[in-house]
C-alpha atoms as a PDB file:
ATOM      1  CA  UNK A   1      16.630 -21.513  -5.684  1.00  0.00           C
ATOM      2  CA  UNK A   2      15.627 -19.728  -2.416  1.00  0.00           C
ATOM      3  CA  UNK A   3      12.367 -18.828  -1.883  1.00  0.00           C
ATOM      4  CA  UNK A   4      10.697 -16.621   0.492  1.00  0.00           C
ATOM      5  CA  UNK A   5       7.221 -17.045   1.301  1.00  0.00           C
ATOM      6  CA  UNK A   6       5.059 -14.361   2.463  1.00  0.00           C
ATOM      7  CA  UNK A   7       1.551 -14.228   3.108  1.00  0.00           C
ATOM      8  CA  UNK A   8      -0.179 -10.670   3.156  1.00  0.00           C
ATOM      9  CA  UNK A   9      -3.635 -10.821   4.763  1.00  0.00           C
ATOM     10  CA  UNK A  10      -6.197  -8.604   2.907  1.00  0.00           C
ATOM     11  CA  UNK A  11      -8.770  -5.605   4.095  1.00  0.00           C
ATOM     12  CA  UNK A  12      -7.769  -5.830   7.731  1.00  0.00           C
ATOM     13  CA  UNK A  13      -9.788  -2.785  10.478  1.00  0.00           C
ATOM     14  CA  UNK A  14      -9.110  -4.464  13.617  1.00  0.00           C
ATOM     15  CA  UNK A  15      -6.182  -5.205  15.050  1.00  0.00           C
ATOM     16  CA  UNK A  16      -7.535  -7.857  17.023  1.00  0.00           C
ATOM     17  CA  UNK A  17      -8.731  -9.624  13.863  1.00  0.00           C
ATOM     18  CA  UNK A  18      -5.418  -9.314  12.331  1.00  0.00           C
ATOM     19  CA  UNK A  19      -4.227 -11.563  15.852  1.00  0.00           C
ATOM     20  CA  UNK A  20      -6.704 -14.016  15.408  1.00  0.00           C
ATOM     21  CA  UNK A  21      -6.019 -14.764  11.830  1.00  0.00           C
ATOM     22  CA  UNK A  22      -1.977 -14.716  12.280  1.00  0.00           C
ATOM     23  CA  UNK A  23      -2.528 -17.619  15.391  1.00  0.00           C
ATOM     24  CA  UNK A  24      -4.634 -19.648  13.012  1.00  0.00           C
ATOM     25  CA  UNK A  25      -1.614 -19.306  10.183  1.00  0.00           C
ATOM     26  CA  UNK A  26       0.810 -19.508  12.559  1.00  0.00           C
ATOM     27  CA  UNK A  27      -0.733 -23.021  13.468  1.00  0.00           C
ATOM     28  CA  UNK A  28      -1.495 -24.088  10.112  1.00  0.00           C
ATOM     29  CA  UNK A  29       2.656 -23.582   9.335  1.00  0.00           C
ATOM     30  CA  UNK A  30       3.569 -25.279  12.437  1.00  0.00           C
ATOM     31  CA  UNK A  31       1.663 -28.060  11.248  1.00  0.00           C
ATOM     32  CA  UNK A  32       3.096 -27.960   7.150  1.00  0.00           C
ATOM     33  CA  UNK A  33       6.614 -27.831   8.894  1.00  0.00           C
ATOM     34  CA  UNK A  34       5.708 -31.000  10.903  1.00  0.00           C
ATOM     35  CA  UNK A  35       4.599 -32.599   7.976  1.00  0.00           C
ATOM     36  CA  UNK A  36       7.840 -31.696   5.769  1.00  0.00           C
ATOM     37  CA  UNK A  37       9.765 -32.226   8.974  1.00  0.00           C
ATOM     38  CA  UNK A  38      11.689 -28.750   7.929  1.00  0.00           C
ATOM     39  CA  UNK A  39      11.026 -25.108   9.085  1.00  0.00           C
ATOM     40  CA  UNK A  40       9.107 -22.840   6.930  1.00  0.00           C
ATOM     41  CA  UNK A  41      10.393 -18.965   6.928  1.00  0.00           C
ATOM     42  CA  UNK A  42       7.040 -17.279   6.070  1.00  0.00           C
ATOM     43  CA  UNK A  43       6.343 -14.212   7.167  1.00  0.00           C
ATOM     44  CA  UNK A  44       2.585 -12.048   7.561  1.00  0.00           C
ATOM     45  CA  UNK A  45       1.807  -9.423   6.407  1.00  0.00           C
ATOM     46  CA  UNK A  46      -1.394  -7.020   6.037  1.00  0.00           C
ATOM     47  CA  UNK A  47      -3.288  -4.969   3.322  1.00  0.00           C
ATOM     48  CA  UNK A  48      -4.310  -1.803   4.284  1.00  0.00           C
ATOM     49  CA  UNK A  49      -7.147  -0.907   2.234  1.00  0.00           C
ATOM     50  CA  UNK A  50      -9.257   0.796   4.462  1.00  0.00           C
ATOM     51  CA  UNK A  51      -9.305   4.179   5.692  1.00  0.00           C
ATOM     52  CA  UNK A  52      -9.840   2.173   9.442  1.00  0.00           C
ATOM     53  CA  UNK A  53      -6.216   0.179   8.417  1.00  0.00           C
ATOM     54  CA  UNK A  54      -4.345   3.400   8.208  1.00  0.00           C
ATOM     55  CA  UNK A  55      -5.846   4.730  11.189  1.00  0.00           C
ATOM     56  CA  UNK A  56      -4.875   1.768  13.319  1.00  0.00           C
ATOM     57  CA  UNK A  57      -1.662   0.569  11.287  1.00  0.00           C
ATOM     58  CA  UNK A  58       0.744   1.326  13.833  1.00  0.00           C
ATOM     59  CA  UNK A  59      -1.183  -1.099  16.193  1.00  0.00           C
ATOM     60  CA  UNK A  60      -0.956  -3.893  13.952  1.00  0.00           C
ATOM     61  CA  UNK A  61       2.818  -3.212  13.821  1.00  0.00           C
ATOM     62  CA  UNK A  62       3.907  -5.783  16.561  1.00  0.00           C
ATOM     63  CA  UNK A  63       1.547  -8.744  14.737  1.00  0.00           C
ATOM     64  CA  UNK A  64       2.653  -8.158  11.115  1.00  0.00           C
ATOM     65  CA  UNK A  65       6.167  -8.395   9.648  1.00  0.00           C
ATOM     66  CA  UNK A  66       5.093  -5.852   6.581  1.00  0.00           C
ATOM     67  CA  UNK A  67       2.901  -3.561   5.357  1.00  0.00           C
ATOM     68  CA  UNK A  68       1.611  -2.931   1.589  1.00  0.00           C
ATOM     69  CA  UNK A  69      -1.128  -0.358   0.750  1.00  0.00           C
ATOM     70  CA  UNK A  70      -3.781  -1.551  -1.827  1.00  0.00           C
ATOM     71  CA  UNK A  71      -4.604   2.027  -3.412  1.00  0.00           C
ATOM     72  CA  UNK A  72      -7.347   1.136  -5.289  1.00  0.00           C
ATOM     73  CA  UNK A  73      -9.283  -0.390  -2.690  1.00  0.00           C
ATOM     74  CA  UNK A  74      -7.744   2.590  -0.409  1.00  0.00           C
ATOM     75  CA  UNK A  75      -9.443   5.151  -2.678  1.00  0.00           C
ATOM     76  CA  UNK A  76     -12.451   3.974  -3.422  1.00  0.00           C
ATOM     77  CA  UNK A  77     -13.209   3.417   0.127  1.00  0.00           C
ATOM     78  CA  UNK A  78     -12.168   6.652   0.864  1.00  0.00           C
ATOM     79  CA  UNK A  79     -14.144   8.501  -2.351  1.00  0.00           C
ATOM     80  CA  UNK A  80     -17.218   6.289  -0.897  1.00  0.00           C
ATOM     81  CA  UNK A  81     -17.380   5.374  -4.893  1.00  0.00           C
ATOM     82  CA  UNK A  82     -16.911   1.877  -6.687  1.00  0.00           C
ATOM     83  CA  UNK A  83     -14.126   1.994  -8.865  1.00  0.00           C
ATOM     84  CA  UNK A  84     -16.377  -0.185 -11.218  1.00  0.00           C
ATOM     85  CA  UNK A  85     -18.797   2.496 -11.086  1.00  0.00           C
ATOM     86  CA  UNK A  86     -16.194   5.141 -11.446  1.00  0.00           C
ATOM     87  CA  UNK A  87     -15.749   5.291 -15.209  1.00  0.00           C
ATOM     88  CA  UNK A  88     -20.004   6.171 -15.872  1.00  0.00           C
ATOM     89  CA  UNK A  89     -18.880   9.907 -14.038  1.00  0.00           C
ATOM     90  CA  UNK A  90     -15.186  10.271 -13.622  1.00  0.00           C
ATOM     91  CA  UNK A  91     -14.807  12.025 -16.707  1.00  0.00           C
ATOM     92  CA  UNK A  92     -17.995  14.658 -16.179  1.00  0.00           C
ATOM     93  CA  UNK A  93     -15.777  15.017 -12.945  1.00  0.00           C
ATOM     94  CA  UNK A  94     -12.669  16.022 -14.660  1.00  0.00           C
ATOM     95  CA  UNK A  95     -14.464  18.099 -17.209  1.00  0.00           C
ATOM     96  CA  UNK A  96     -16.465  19.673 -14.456  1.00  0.00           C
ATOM     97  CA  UNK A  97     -13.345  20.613 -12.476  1.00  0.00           C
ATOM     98  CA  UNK A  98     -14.858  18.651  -9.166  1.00  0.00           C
ATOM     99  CA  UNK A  99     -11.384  16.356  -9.871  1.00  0.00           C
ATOM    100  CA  UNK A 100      -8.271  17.626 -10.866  1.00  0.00           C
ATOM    101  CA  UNK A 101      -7.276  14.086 -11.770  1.00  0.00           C
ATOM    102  CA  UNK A 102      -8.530  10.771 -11.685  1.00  0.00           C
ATOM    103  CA  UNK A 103      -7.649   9.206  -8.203  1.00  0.00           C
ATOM    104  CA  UNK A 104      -7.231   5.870  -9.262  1.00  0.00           C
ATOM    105  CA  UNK A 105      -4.472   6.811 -12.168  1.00  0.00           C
ATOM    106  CA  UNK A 106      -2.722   9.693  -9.703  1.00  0.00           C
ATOM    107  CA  UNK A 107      -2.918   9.358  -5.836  1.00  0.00           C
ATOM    108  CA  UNK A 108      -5.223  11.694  -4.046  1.00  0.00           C
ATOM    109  CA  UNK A 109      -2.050  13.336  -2.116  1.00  0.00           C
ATOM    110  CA  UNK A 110      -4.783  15.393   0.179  1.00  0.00           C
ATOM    111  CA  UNK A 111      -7.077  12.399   0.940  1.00  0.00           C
ATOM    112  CA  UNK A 112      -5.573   9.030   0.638  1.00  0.00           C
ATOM    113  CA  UNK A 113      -2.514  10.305   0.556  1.00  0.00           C
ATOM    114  CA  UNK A 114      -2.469  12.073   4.499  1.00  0.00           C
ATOM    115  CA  UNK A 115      -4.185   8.775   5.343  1.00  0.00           C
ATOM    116  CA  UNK A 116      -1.150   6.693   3.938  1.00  0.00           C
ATOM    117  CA  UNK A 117       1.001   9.069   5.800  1.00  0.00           C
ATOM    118  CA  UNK A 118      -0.478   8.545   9.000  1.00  0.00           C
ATOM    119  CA  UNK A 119      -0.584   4.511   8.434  1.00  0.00           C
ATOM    120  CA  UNK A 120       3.459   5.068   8.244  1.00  0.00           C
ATOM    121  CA  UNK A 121       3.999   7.279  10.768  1.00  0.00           C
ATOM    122  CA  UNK A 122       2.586   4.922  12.852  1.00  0.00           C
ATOM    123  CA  UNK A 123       4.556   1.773  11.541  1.00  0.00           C
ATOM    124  CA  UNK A 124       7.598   3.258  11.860  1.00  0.00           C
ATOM    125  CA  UNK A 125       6.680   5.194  15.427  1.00  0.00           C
ATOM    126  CA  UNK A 126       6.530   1.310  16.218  1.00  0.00           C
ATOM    127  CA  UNK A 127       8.945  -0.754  13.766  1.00  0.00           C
ATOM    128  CA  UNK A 128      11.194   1.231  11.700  1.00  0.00           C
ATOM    129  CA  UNK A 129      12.353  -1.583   9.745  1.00  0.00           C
ATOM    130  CA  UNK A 130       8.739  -2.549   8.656  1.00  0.00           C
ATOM    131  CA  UNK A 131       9.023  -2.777   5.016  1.00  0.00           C
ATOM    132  CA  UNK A 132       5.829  -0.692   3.471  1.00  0.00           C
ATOM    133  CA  UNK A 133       5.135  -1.608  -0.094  1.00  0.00           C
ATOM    134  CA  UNK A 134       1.960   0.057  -2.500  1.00  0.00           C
ATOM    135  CA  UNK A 135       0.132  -1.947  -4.990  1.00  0.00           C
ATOM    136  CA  UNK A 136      -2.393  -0.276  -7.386  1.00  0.00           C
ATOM    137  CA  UNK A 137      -2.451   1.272 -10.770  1.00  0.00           C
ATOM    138  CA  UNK A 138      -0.670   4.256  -8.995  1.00  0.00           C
ATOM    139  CA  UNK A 139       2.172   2.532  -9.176  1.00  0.00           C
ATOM    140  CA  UNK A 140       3.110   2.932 -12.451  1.00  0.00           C
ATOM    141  CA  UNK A 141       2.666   7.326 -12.206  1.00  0.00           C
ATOM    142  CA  UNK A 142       5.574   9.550 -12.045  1.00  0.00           C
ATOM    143  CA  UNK A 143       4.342  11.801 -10.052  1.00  0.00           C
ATOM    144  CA  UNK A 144       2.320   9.503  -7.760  1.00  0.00           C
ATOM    145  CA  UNK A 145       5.451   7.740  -7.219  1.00  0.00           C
ATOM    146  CA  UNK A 146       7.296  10.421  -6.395  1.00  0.00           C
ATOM    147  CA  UNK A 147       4.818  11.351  -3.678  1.00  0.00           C
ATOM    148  CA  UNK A 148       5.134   7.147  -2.184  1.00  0.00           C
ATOM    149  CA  UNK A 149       8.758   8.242  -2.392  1.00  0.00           C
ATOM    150  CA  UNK A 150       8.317  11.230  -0.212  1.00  0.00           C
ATOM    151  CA  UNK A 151       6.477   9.696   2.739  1.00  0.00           C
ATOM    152  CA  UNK A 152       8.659   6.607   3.161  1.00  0.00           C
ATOM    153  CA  UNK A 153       7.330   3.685   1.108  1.00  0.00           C
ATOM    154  CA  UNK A 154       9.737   1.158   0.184  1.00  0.00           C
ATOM    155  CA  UNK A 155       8.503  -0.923  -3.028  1.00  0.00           C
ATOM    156  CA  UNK A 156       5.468  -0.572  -5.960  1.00  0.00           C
ATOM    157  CA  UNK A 157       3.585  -3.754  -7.023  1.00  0.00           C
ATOM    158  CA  UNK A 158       2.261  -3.342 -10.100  1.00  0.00           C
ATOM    159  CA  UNK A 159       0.533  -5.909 -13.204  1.00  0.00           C
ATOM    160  CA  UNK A 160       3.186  -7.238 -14.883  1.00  0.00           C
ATOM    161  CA  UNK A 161       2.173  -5.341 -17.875  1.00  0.00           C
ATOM    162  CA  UNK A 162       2.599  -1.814 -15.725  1.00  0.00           C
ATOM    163  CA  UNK A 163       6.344  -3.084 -15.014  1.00  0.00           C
ATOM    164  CA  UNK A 164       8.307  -0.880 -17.420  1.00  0.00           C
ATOM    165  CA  UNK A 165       5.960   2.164 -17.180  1.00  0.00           C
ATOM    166  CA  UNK A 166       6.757   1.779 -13.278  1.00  0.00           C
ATOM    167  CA  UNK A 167      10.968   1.677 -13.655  1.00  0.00           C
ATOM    168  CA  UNK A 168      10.445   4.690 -15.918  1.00  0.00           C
ATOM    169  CA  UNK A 169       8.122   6.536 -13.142  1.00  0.00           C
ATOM    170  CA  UNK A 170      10.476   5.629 -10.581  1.00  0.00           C
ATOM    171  CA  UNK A 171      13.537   6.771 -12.819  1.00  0.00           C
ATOM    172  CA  UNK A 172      11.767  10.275 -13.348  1.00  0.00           C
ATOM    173  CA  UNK A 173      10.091  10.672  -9.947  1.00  0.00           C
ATOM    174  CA  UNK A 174      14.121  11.695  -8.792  1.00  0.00           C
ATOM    175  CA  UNK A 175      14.016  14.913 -10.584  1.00  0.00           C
ATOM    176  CA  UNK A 176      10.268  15.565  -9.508  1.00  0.00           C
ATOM    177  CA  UNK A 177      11.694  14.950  -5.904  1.00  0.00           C
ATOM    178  CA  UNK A 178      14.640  17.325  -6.556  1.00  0.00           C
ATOM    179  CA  UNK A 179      12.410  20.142  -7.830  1.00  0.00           C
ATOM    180  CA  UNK A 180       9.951  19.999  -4.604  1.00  0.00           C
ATOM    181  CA  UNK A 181      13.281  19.949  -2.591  1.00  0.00           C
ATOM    182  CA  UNK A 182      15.042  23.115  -4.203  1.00  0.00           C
ATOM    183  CA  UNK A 183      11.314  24.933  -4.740  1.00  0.00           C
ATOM    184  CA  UNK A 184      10.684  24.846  -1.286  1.00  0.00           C
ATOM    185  CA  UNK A 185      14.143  26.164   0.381  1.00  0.00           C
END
């Protein structure tokens, strides 16, 4: 069996600190390959969680080998509310009309959503073979999905519970995508 190691380096802001912590890595491999006297393929990668990441993201592009989006640290940073805390006034929120929908179950398109587009556009200004992944309870919503589709990311990680919920909202995201397409000709 093959494996392939990756190591993806969580809530990231500076690109600078994203350098210093792939040198130590890179140092701590050279030394595990020593040791096993064989090379080690693993590749770094970075969270972007922040509403800073997504700003900077295509700086980071030269220094990390992937990208993957962590949503629901992504939106409640961006809200400015805990996601533990959420729950006590999302639904007065949704009841109240202030949210449409809750952001952690559907992606804010206008919020975290430009912000994600941004992060991308930068990536792939940069590195257009940067794989860009999303992991988050988003992941598993049809219409969320076929948003992530839209603006160029490559994979959803999801709880292994979310798995078949997120093959059916990737399945029925293609006729969402279709629709937007032929509704806006």
């Amino acid at each position: 069996v093959e494996v392939e190691a990756a190591i993806l380096l969580p809530l990231i802001s500076l690109p600078a600190e994203l350098q210093v912590l792939k040198a130590t890595l890179t140092q701590v491999i050279a030394q595990a390959e020593a040791t096993l006297q064989q090379p080690l393929h693993i590749e770094i990668g970075m969270m972007i969680e922040t509403p800073r990441a997504c700003l900077i993201a295509g700086e980071c592009a030269e220094d990390a080998a992937f990208f993957s989006f962590g949503t629901n640290d992504l939106t409640q940073m961006t809200f400015g509310f805990s996601r533990d805390d959420a729950g006590s006034f999302i639904q007065a929120y949704l009841q109240s009309g202030i949210l449409q929908e809750d952001p952690y179950q559907h992606l804010d398109q206008a919020g975290v959503g430009t912000l994600m587009r941004q992060a991308i556009t930068g990536v792939r200004d940069r590195q257009p073979e940067h794989s860009i992944g999303v992991c988050g309870e988003v992941g598993s919503d049809p219409y969320s999905i076929a948003f992530l589709r839209e603006i160029g990311i490559d994979y959803v990680s999801c709880s292994p519970y979310r798995i078949p919920a997120a093959w059916l909202a990737i399945a029925q995201s293609a006729p969402i995508i279709e629709e937007a397409s032929v509704g806006s000709r």
